[in-house]
Protein backbone atom coordinates (compact mmCIF):
# COMPACT_ATOMS: atom_id res chain seq x y z
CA UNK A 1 -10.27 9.70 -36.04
CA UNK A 2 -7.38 7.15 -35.96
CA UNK A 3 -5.66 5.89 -32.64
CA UNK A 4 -1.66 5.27 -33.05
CA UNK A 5 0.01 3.15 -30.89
CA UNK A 6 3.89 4.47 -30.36
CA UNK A 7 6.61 2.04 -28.70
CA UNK A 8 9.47 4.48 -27.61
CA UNK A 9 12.86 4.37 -26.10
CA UNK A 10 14.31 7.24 -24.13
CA UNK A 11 17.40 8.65 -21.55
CA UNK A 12 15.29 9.83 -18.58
CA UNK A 13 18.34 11.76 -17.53
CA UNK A 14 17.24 15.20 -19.35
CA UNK A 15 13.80 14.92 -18.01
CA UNK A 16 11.41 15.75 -15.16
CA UNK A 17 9.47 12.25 -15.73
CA UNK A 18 7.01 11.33 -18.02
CA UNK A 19 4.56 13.66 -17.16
CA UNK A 20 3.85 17.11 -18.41
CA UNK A 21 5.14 19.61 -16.59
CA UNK A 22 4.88 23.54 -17.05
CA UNK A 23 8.20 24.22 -15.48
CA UNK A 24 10.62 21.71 -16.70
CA UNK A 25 10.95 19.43 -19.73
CA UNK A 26 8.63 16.11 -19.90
CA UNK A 27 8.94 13.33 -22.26
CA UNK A 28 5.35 13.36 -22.62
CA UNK A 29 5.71 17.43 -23.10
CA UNK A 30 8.74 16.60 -26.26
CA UNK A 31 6.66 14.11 -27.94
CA UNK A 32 3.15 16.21 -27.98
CA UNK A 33 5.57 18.95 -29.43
CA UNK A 34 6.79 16.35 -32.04
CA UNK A 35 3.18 15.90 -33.08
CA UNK A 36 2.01 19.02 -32.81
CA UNK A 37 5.20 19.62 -35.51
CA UNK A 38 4.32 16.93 -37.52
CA UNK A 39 0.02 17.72 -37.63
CA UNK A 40 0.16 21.58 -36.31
CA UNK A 41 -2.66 20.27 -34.40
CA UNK A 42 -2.60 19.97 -30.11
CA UNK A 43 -2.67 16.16 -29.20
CA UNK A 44 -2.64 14.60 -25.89
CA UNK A 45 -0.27 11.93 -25.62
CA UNK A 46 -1.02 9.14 -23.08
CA UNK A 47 1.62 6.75 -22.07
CA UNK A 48 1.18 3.46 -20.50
CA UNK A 49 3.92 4.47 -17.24
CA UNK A 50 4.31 7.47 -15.07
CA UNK A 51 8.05 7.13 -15.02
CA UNK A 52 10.06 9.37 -12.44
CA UNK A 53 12.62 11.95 -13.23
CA UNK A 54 15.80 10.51 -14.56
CA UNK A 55 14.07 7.03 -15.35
CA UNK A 56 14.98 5.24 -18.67
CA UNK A 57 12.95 3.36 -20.63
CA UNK A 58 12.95 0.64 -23.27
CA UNK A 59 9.93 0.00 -24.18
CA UNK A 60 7.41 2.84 -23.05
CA UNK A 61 4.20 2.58 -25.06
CA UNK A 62 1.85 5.82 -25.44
CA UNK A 63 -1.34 6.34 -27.79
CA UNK A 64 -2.90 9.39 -29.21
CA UNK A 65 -5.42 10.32 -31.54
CA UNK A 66 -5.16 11.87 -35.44
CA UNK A 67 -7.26 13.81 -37.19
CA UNK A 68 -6.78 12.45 -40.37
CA UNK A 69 -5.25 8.89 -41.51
CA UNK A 70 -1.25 9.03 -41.82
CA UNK A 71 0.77 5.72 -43.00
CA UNK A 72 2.08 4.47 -39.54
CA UNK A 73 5.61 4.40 -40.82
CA UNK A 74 5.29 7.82 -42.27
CA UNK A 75 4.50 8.83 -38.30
CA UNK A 76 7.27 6.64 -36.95
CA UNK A 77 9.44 8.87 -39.02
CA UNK A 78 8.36 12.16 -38.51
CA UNK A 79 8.28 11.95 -35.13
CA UNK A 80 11.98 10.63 -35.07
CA UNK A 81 12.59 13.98 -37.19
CA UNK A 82 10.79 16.26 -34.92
CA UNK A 83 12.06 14.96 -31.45
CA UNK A 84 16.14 15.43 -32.61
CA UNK A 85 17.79 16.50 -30.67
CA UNK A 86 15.99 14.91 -27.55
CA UNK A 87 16.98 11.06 -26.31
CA UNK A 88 13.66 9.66 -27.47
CA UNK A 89 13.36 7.54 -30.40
CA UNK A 90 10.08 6.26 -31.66
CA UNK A 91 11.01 2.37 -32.30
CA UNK A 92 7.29 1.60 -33.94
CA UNK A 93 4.16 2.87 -34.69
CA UNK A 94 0.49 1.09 -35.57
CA UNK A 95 -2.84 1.78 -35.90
CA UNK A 96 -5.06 0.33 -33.13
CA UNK A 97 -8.81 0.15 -32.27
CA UNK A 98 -9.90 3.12 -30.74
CA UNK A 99 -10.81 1.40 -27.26
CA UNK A 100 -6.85 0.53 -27.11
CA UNK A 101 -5.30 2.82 -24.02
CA UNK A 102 -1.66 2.31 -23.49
CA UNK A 103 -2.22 3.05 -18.98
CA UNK A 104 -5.57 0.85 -19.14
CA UNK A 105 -4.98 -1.78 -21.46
CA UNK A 106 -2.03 -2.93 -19.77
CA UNK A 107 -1.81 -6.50 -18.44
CA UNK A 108 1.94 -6.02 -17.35
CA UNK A 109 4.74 -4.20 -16.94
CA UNK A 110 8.48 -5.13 -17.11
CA UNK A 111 10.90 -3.01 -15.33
CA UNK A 112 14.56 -3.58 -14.95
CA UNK A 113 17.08 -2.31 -12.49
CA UNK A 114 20.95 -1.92 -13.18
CA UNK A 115 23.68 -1.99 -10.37
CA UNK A 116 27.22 -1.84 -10.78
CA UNK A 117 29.01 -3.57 -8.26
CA UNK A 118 32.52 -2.61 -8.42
CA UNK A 119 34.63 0.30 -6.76
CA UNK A 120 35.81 2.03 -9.79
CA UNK A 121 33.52 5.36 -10.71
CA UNK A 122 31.28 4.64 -13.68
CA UNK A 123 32.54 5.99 -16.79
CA UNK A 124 30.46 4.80 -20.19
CA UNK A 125 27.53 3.91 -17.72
CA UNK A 126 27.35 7.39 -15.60
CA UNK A 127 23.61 7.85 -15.20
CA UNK A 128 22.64 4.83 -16.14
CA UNK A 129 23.10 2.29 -13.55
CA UNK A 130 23.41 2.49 -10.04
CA UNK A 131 27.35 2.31 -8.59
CA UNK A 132 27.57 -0.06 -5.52
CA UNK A 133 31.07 -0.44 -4.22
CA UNK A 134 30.07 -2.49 -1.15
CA UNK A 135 30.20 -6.40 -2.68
CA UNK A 136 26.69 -7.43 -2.87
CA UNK A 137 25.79 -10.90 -2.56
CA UNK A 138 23.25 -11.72 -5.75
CA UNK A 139 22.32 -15.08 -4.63
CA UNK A 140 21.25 -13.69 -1.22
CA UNK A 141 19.08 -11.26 -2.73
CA UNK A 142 17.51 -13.23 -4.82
CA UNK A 143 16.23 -15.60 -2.32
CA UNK A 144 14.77 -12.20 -0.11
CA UNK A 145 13.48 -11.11 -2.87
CA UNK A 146 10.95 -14.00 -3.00
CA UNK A 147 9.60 -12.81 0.59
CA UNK A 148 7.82 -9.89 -2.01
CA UNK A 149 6.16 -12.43 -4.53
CA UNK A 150 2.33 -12.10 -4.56
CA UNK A 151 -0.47 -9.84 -3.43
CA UNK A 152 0.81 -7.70 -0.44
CA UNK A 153 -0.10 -4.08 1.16
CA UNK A 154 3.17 -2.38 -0.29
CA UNK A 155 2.78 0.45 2.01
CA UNK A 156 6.18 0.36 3.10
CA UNK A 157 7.79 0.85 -0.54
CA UNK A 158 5.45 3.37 -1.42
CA UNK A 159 6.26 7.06 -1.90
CA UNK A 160 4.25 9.14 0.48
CA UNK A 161 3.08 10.90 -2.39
CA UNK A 162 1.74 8.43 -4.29
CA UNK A 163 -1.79 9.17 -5.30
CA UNK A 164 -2.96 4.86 -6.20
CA UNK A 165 -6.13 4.38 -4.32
CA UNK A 166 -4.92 1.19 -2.68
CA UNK A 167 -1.55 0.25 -1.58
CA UNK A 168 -2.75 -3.31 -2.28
CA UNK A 169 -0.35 -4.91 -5.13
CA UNK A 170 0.13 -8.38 -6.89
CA UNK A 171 3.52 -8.77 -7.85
CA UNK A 172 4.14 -11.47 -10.38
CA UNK A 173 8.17 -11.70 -10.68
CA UNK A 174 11.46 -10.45 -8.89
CA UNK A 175 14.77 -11.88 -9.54
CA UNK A 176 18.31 -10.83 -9.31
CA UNK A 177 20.67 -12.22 -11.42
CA UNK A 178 25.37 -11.37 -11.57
CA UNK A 179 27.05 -11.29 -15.02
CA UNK A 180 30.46 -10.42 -13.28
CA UNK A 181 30.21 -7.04 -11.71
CA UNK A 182 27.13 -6.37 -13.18
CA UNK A 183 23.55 -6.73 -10.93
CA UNK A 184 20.30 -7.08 -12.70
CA UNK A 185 16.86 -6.38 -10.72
CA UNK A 186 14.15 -7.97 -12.38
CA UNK A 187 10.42 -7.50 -11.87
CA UNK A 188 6.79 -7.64 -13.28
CA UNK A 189 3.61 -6.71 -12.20
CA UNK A 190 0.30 -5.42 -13.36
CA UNK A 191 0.84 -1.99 -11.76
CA UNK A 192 3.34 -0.36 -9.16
CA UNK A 193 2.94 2.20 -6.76
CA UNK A 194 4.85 5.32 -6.92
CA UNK A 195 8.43 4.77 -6.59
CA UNK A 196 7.78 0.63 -5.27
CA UNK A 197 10.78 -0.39 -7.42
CA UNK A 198 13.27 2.15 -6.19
CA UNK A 199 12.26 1.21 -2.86
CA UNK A 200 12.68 -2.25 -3.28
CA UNK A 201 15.94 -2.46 -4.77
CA UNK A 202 17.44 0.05 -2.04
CA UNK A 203 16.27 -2.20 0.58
CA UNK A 204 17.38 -5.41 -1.50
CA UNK A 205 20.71 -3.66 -1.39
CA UNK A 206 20.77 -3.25 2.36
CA UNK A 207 20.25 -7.24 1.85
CA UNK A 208 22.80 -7.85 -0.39
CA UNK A 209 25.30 -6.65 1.74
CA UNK A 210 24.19 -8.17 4.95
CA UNK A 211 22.71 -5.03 6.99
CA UNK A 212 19.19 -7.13 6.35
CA UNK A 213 18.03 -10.93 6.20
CA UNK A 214 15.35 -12.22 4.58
CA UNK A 215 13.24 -12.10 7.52
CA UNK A 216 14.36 -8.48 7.87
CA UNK A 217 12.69 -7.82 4.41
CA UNK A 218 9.57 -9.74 5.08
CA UNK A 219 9.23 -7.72 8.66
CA UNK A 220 10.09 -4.26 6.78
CA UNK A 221 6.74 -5.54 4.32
CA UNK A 222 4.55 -6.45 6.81
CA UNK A 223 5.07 -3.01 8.56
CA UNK A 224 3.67 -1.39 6.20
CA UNK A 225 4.73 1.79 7.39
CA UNK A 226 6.95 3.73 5.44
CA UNK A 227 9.44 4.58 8.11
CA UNK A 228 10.47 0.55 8.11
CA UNK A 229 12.01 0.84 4.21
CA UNK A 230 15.10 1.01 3.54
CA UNK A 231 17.32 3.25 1.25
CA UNK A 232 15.34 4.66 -1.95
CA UNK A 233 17.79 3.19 -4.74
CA UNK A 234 18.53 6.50 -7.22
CA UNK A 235 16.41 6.56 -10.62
CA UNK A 236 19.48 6.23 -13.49
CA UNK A 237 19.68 2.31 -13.25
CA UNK A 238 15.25 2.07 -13.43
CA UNK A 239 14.42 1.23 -16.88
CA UNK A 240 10.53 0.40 -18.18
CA UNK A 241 11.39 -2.67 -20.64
CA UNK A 242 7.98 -3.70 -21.98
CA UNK A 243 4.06 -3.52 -21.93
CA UNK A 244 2.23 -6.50 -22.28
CA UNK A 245 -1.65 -6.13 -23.51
């Protein structure tokens, strides 16, 4: 029984997450459909991130079983046929050892978060980036940022529903860079908790614009008690960018 590997690209904005739901569309729910269309056989699909309702992403990798042997390109295409007209496209697939898992295998994950800092509605980028009219002050944030670098108890920018056994995380990068009125958010890690990167870019926010300092941040961390973080930063500018295994 063959094991694809998928890389996929998809609007989160239609969506209730990744995850199957019974009640509301899924990514996850579209592309079992899509194989399920393509074999007329049930398969699980497995993806390597959990990501929210309304979350993007650019490189989401998933894995599922075959009964029989299919050219990889031949699946790449039919399930590009059978998701239209759903915002997912299926950029690659590949067969893989059967011990690959696309949530265990994982080394790293690459998110990105989108601002746009200017006072003007969003127009072409409605849904997916975040409008901040307030100036924000990129160098600022990059600096507080650093305060979050390493192994911490991330309690504070942790959903309370997040079911991770440990709120003990490692993360590996966060920067924030300006091109003009545009913010990027930049981080890696291993794993995140539930809803750790919203969290962290709302309260990086509250630093960019000088509500917080750096020593604010750091204080809000070592909390770690969810009542010390600050805003939640809204899902359309999250996007899942790459897998590393």
């Amino acid at each position: 029984m063959p094991r694809y590997k998928i890389i996929i690209e998809y609007d989160g904005a239609p969506f209730c997450g990744w995850q199957y739901q019974d009640n509301a569309p899924s990514v996850q729910g579209a592309l079992e459909a899509a194989v399920t269309a393509m074999t007329g056989a049930m398969v699980r699909v497995s993806g390597a991130g959990r990501t929210d309702a309304g979350v993007h992403a650019l490189g989401q990798v998933a894995h599922f079983d075959l009964a029989r042997d299919y050219r990889a390109d031949r699946v790449r295409d039919a399930l590009n046929a059978h998701l239209r007209p759903h915002p997912i496209g299926v950029l690659s697939a590949e067969i893989v050892p059967e011990t690959f898992d696309a949530r265990f295998s994982a080394i790293r994950r690459h998110y990105i978060y989108r601002i746009v800092n200017h006072r003007a509605n969003l127009a072409l980028k409605m849904g997916h980036a975040w409008r901040v009219p307030r100036h924000l002050d990129a160098e600022v944030m990059h600096h507080a940022a650093q305060v979050l670098i390493g192994k911490h108890d991330f309690t504070t920018f942790r959903d309370t529903e997040c079911q991770a056994k440990s709120p003990d995380k490692t993360l590996d990068v966060l920067g924030v860079t300006r091109d003009g009125d545009n913010i990027d958010i930049t981080t890696s890690a291993r794993s995140f908790l539930h809803s750790q990167v919203r969290s962290m870019v709302g309260s990086l926010v509250w630093v960019g614009y000088g509500r917080w300092s750096s020593d604010d941040l750091r204080a809000a961390l070592e909390a770690r008690d969810r009542k010390a973080c600050g805003p939640v930063a809204p899902p359309d500018g999250l996007y899942l960018v790459r897998v590393d295994y």
